[in-house]
C-alpha atoms as a PDB file:
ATOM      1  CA  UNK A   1      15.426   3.498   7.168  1.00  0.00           C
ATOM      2  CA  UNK A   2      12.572   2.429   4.343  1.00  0.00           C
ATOM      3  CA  UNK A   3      12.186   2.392   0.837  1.00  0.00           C
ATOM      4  CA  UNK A   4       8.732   0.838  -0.395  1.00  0.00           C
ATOM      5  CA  UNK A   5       8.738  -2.803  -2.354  1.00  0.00           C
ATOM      6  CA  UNK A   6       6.819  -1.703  -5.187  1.00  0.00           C
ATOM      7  CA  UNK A   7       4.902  -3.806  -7.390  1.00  0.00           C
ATOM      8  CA  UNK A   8       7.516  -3.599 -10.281  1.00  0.00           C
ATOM      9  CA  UNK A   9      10.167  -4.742  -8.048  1.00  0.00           C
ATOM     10  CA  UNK A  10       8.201  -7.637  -6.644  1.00  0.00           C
ATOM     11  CA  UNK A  11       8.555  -8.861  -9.946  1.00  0.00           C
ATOM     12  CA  UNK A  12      11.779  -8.481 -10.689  1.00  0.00           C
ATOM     13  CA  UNK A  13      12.596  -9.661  -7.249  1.00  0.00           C
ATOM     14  CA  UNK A  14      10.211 -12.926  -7.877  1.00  0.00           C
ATOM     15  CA  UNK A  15      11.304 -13.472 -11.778  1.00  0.00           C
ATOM     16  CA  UNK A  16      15.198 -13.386 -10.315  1.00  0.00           C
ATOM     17  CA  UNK A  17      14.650 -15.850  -7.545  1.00  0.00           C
ATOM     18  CA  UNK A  18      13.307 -17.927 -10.520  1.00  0.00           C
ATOM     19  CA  UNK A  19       9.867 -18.221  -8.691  1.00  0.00           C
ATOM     20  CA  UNK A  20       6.826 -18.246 -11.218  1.00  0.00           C
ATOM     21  CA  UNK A  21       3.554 -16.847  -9.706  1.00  0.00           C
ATOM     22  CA  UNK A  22       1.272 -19.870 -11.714  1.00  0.00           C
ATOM     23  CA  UNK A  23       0.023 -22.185  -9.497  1.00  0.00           C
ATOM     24  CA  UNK A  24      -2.063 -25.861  -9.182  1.00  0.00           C
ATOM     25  CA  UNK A  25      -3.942 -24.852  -6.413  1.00  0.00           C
ATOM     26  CA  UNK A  26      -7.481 -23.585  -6.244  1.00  0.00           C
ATOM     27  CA  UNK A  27      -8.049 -20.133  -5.177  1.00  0.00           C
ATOM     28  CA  UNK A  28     -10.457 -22.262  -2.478  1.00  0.00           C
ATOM     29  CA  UNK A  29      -7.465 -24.280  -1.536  1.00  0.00           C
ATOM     30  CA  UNK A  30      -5.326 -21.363  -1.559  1.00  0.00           C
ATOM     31  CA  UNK A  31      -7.832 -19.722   1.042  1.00  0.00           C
ATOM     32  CA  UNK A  32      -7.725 -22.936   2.523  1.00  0.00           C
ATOM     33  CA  UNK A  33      -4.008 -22.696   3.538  1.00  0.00           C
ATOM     34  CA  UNK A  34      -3.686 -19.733   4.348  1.00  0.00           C
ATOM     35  CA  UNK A  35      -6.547 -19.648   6.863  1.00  0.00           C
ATOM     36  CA  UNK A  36      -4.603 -22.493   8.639  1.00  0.00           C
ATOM     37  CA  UNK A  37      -0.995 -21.578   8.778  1.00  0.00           C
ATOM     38  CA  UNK A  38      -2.672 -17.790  10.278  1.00  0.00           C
ATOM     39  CA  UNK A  39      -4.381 -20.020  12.992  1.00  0.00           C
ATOM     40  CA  UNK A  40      -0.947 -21.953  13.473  1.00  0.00           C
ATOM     41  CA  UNK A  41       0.850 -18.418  13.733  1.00  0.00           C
ATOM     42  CA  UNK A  42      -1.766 -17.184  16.243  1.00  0.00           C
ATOM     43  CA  UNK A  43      -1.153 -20.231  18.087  1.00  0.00           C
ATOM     44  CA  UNK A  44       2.517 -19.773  17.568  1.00  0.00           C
ATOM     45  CA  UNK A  45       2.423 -15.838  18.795  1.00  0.00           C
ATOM     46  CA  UNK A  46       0.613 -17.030  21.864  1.00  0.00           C
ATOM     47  CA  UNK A  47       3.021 -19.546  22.779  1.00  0.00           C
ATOM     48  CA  UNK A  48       6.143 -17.106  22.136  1.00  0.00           C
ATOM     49  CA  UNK A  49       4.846 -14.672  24.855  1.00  0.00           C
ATOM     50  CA  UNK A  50       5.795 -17.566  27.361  1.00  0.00           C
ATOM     51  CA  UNK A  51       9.302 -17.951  26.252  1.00  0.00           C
ATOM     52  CA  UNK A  52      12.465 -15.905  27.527  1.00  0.00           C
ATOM     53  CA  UNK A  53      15.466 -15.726  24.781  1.00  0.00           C
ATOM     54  CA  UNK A  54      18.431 -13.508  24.590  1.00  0.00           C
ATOM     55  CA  UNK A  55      18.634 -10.920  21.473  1.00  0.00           C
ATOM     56  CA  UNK A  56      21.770  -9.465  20.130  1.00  0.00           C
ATOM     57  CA  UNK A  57      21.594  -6.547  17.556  1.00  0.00           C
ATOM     58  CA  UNK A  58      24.588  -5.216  15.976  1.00  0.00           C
ATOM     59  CA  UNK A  59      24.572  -2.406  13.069  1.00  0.00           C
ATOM     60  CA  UNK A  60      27.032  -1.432  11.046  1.00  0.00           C
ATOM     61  CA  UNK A  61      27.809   1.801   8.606  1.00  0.00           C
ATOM     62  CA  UNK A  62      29.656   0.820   5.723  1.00  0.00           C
ATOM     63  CA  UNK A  63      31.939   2.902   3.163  1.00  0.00           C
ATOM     64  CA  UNK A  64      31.875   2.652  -0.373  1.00  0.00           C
ATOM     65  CA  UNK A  65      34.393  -0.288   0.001  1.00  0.00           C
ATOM     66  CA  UNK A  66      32.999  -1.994   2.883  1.00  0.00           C
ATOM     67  CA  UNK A  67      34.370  -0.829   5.372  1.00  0.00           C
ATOM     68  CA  UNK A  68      32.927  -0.717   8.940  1.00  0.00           C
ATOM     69  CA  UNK A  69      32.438   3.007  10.184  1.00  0.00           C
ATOM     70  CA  UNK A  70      30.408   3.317  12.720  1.00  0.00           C
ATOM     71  CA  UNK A  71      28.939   0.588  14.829  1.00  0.00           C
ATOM     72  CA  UNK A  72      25.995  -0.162  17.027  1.00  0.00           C
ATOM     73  CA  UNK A  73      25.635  -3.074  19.090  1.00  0.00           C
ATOM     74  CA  UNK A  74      22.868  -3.894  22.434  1.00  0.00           C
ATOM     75  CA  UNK A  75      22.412  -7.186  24.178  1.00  0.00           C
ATOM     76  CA  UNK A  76      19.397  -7.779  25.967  1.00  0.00           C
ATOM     77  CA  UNK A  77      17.485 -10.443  27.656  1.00  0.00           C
ATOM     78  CA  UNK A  78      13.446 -10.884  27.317  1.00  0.00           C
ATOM     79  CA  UNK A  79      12.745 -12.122  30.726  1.00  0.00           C
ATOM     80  CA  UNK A  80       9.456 -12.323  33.414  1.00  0.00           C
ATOM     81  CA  UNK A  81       9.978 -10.419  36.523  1.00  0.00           C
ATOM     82  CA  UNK A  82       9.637 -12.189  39.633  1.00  0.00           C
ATOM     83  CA  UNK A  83       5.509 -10.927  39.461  1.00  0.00           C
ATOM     84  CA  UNK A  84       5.436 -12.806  36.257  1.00  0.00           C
ATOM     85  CA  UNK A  85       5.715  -9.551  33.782  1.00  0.00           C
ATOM     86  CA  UNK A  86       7.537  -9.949  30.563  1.00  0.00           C
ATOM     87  CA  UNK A  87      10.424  -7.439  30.402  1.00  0.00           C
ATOM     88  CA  UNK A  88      13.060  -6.427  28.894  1.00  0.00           C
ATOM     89  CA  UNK A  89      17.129  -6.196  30.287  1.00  0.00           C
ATOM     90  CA  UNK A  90      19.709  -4.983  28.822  1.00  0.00           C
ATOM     91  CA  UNK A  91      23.251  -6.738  29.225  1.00  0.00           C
ATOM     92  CA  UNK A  92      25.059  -4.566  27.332  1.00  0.00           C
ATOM     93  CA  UNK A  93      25.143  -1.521  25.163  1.00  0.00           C
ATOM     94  CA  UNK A  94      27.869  -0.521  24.267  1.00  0.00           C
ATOM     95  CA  UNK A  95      28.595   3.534  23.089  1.00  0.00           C
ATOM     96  CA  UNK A  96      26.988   3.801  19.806  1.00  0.00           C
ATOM     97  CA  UNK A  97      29.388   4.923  17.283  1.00  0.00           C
ATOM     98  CA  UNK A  98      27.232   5.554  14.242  1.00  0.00           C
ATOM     99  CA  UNK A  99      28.153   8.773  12.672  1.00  0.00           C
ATOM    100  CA  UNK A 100      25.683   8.796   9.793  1.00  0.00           C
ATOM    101  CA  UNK A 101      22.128   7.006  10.855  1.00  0.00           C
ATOM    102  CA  UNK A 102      19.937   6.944  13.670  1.00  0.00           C
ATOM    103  CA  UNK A 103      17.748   4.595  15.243  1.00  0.00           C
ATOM    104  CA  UNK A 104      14.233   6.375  15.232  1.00  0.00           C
ATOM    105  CA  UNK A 105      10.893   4.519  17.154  1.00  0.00           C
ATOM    106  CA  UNK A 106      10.024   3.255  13.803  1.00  0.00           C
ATOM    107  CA  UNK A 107      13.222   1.280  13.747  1.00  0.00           C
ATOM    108  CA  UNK A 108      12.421   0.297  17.296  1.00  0.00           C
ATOM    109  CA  UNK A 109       8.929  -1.221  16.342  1.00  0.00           C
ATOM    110  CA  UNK A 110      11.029  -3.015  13.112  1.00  0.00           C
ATOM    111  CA  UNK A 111      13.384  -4.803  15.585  1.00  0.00           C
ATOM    112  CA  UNK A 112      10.694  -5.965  18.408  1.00  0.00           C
ATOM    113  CA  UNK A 113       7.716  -6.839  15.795  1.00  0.00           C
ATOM    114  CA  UNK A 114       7.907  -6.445  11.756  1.00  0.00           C
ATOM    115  CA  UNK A 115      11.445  -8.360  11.153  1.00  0.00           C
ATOM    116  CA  UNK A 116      10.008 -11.035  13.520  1.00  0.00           C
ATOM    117  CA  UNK A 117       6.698 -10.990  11.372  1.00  0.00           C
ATOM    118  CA  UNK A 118       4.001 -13.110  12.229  1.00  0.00           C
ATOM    119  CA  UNK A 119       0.673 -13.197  10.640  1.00  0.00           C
ATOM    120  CA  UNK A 120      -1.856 -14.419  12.311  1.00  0.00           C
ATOM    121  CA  UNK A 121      -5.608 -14.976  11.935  1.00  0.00           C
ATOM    122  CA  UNK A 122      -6.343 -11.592  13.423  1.00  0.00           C
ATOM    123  CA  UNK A 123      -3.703 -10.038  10.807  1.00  0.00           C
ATOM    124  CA  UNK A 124      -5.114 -11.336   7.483  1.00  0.00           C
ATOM    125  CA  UNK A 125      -7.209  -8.653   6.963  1.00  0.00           C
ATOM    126  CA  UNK A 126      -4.755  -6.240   6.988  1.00  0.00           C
ATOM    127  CA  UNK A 127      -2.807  -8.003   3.984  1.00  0.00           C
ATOM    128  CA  UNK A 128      -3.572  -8.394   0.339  1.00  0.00           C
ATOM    129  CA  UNK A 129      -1.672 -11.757   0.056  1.00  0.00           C
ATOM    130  CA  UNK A 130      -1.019 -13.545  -3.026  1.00  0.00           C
ATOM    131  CA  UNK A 131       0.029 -17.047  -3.766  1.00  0.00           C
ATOM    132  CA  UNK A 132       3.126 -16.773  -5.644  1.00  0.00           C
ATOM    133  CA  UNK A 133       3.590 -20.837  -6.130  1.00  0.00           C
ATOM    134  CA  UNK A 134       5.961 -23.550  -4.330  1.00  0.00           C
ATOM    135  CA  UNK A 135       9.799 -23.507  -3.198  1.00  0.00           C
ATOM    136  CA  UNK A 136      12.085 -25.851  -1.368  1.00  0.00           C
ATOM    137  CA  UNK A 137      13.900 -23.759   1.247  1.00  0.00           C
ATOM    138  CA  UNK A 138      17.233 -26.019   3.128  1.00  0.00           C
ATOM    139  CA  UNK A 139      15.120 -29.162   1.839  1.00  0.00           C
ATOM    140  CA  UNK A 140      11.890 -28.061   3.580  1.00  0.00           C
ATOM    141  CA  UNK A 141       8.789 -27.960   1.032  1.00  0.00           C
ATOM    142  CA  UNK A 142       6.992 -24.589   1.391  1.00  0.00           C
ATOM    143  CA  UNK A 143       4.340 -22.033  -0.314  1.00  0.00           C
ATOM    144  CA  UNK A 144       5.752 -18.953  -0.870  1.00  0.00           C
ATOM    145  CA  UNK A 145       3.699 -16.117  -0.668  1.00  0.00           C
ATOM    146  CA  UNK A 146       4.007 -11.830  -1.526  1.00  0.00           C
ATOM    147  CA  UNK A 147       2.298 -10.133   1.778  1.00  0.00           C
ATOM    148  CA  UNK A 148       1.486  -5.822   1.629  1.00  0.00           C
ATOM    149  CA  UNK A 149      -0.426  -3.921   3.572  1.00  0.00           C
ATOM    150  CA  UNK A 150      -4.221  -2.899   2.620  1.00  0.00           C
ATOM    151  CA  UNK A 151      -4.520   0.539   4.370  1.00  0.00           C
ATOM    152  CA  UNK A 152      -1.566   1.715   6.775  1.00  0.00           C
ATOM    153  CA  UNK A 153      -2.457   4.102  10.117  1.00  0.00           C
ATOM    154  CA  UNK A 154      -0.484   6.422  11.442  1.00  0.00           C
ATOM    155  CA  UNK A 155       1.349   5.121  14.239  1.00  0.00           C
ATOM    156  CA  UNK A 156       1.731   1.502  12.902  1.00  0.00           C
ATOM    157  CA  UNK A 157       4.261  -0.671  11.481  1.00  0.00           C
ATOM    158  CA  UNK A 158       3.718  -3.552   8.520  1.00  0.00           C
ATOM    159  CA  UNK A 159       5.623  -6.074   6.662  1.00  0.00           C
ATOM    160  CA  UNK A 160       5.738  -5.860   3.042  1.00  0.00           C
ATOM    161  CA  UNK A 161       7.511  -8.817   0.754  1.00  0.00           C
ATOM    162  CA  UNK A 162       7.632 -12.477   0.738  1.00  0.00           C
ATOM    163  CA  UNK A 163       6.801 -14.957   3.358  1.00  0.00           C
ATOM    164  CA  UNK A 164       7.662 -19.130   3.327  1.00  0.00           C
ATOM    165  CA  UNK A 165       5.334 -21.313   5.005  1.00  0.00           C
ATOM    166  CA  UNK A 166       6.367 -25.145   5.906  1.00  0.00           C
ATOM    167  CA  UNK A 167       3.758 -26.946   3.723  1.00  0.00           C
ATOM    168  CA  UNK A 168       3.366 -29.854   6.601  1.00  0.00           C
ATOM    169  CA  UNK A 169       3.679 -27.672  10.218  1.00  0.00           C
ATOM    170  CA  UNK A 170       1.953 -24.812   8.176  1.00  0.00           C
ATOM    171  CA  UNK A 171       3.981 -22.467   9.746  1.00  0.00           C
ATOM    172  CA  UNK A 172       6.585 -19.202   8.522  1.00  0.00           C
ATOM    173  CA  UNK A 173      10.141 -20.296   8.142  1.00  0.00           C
ATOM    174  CA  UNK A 174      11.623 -18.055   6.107  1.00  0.00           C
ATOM    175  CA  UNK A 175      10.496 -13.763   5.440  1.00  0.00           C
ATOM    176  CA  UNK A 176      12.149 -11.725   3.571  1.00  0.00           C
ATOM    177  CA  UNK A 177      11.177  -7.380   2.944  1.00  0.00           C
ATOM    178  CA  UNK A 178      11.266  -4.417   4.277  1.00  0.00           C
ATOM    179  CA  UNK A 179       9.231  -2.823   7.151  1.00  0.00           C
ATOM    180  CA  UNK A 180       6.759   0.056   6.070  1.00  0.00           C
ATOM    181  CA  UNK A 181       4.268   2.965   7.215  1.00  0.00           C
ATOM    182  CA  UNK A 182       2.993   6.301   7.219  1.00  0.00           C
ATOM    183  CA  UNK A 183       5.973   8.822   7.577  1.00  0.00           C
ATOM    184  CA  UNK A 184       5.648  12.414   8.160  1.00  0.00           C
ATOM    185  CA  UNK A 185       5.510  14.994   5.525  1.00  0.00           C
ATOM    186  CA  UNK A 186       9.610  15.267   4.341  1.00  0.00           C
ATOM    187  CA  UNK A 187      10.480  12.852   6.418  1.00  0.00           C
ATOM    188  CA  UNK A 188      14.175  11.234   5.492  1.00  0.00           C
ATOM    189  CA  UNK A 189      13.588   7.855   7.305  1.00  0.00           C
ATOM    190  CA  UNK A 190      14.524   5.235   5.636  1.00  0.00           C
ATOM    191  CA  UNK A 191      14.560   0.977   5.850  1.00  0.00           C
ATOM    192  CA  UNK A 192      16.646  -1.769   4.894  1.00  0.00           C
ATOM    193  CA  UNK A 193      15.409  -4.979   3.570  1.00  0.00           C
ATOM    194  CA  UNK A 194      15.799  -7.500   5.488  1.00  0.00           C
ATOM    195  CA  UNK A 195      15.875 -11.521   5.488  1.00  0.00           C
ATOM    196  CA  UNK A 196      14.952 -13.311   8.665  1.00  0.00           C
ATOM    197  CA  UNK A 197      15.011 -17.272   9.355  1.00  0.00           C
ATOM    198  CA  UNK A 198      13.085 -19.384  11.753  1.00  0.00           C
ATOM    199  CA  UNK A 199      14.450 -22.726  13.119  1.00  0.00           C
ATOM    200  CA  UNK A 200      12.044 -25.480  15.101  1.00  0.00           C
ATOM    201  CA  UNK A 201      13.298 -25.126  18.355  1.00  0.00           C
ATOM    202  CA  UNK A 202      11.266 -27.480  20.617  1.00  0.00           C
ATOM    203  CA  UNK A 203       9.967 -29.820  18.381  1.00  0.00           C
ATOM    204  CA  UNK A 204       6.409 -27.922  17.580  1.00  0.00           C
ATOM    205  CA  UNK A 205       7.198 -24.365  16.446  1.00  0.00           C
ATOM    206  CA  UNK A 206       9.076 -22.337  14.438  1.00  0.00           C
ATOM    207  CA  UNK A 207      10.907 -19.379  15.898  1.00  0.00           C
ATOM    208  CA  UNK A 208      13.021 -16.956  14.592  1.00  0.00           C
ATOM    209  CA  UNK A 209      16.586 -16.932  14.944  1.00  0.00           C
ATOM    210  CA  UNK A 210      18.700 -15.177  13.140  1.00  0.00           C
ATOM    211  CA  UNK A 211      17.382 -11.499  10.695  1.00  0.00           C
ATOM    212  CA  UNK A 212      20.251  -9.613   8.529  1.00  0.00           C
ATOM    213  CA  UNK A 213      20.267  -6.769   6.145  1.00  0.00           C
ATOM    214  CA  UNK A 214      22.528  -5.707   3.744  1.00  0.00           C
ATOM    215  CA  UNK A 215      21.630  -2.462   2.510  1.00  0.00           C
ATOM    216  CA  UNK A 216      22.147   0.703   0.661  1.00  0.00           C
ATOM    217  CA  UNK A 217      20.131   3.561   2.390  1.00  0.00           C
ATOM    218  CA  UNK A 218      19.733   6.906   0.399  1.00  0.00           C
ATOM    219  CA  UNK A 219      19.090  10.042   1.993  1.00  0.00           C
ATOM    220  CA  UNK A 220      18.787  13.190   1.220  1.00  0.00           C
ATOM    221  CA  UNK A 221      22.535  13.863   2.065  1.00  0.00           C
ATOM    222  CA  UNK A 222      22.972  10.931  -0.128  1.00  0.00           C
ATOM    223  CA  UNK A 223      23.251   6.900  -0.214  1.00  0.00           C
ATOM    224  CA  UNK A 224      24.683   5.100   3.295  1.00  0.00           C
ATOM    225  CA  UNK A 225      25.639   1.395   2.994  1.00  0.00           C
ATOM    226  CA  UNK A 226      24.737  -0.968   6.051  1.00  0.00           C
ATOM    227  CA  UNK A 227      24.899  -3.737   7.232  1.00  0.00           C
ATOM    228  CA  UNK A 228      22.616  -5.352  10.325  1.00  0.00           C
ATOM    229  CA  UNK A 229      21.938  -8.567  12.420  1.00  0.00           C
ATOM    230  CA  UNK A 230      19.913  -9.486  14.968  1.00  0.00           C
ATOM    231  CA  UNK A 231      19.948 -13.453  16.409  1.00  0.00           C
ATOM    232  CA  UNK A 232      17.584 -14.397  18.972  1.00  0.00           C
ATOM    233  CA  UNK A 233      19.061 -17.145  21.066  1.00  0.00           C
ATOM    234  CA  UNK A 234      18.570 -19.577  23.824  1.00  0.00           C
ATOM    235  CA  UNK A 235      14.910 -19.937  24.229  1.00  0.00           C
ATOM    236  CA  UNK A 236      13.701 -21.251  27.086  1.00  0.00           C
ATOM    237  CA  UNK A 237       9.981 -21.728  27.991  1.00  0.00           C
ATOM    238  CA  UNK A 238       9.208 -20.200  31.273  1.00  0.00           C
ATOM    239  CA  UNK A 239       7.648 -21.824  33.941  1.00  0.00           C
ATOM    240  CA  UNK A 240       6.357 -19.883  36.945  1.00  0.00           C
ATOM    241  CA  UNK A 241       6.881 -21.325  40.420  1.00  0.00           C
ATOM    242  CA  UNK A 242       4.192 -21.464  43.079  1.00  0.00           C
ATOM    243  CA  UNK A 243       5.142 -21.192  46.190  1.00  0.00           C
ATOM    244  CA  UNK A 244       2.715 -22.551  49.347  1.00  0.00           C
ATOM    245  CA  UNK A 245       3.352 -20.913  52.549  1.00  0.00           C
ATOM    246  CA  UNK A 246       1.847 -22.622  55.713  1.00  0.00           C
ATOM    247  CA  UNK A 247       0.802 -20.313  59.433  1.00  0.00           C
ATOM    248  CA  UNK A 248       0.479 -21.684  62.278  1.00  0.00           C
ATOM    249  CA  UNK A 249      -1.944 -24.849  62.958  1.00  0.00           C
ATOM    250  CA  UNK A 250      -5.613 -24.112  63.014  1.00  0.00           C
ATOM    251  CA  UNK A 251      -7.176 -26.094  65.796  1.00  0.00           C
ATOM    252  CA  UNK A 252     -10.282 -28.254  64.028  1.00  0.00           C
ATOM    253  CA  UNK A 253     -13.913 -27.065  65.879  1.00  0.00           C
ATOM    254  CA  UNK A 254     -15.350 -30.155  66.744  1.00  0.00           C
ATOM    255  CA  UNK A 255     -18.151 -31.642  64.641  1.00  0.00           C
ATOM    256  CA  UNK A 256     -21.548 -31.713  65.862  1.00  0.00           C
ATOM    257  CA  UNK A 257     -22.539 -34.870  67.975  1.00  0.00           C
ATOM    258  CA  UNK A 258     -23.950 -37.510  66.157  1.00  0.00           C
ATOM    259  CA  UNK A 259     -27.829 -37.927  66.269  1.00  0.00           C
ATOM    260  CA  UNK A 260     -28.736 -41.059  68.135  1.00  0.00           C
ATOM    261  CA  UNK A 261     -30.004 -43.720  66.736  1.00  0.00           C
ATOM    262  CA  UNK A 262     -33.805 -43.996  67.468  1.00  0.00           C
END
């Protein structure tokens, strides 16, 4: 599933969303900014690892008239083993009925890391990103930015569209694009665009919650309408437990005599 966001229809995407790409800002105070929400999303991706949440993805094929076809639905909780390993379980999975699509590893990649985008201080040089100008999202002030790739290896995964970073916790709330990379030669894969929101959950950072896509893929047998969601639920920091086991009493030597006093 991918079609690339060209330049062209960044544009037309931008100009219909009414944003205008001028902005007040310095390009120093642009750098600025964007140097410290990356640092807040590293800090932010760090902090993530040491939460367990529940994630739900459903996927639907769609006729012409909206109607579901096929469906594909798993359930799965992101959990630490008793060693303290993050893992993941599966709660249920259904029988996929999709008659039309399937979910390759690139899709798999999409799901865990590029619809859950983070870009952090280690990331920016991967990214040409531009300042497109300033938005209020749900009442929240934010800078909106357009985010591609530089170079793309095989193997690899990236974000490419718009991301909306809270202008006080400097933080993503809001991405919306497509995932992209290197295919192979006559490949048919192909990639919705997608929207996904963040909500603060405990007070200090923003985590996503809820990604959907509503999407015409065309292949080469020709154009499949779909329609995905993913929510990511119930997060819960996790909080290991140390356990102190006692043996048996170890008799104390006895200390060495006091000197006398001369």
């Amino acid at each position: 599933m991918r079609q690339l966001l060209t330049a062209a229809t960044l544009c037309m995407l931008l100009s219909g969303m009414g944003m205008a790409a001028k902005t007040d800002l310095s390009p120093a105070e642009v750098d600025e900014i964007i140097a410290k929400f990356a640092a807040k999303e590293a800090e932010f991706a760090k902090a993530r690892e040491n939460y367990t949440y529940r994630q739900t993805v459903r996927i639907q094929e769609l006729d012409a008239a909206g109607n579901v076809q096929g469906r594909h639905e798993m359930v799965s909780d992101i959990i630490f083993s008793p060693d303290g390993k993050r893992t993941e379980k599966v709660v249920r999975a259904p029988v996929s009925t999709l008659k039309n699509i399937l979910l390759t590893p690139e899709d798999e990649q999409d799901l865990r890391n590029v619809q859950p985008f983070v870009l952090t201080t280690k990331d920016i040089p991967d990214y040409y990103i531009r300042f497109l100008g300033k938005e209020t999202l749900d009442e929240i002030p934010c800078y909106a930015f357009a985010v591609k790739p530089k170079q793309m290896e095989a193997g690899k995964r990236y974000f490419q569209g718009i991301v909306w970073v809270d202008d006080r916790d400097l933080q993503i709330v809001k991405t919306y694009g497509r995932g992209v990379g290197l295919l192979k030669k006559n490949s048919d894969n192909q990639f919705p665009k997608f929207e996904t929101f963040r909500e603060q959950i405990d007070g200090k950072y923003w985590f996503p919650t809820y990604t959907s896509a509503n999407d015409t893929l065309y292949f080469q047998a020709g154009p499949q309408r779909i329609r995905m969601i993913v929510r990511y639920q119930d997060y819960k920091q996790f909080k290991a437990e140390t356990t102190i086991k006692f043996g048996e009493e170890v008799d104390t030597p006895p200390s060495a005599e006091e000197p006398k006093k001369p």
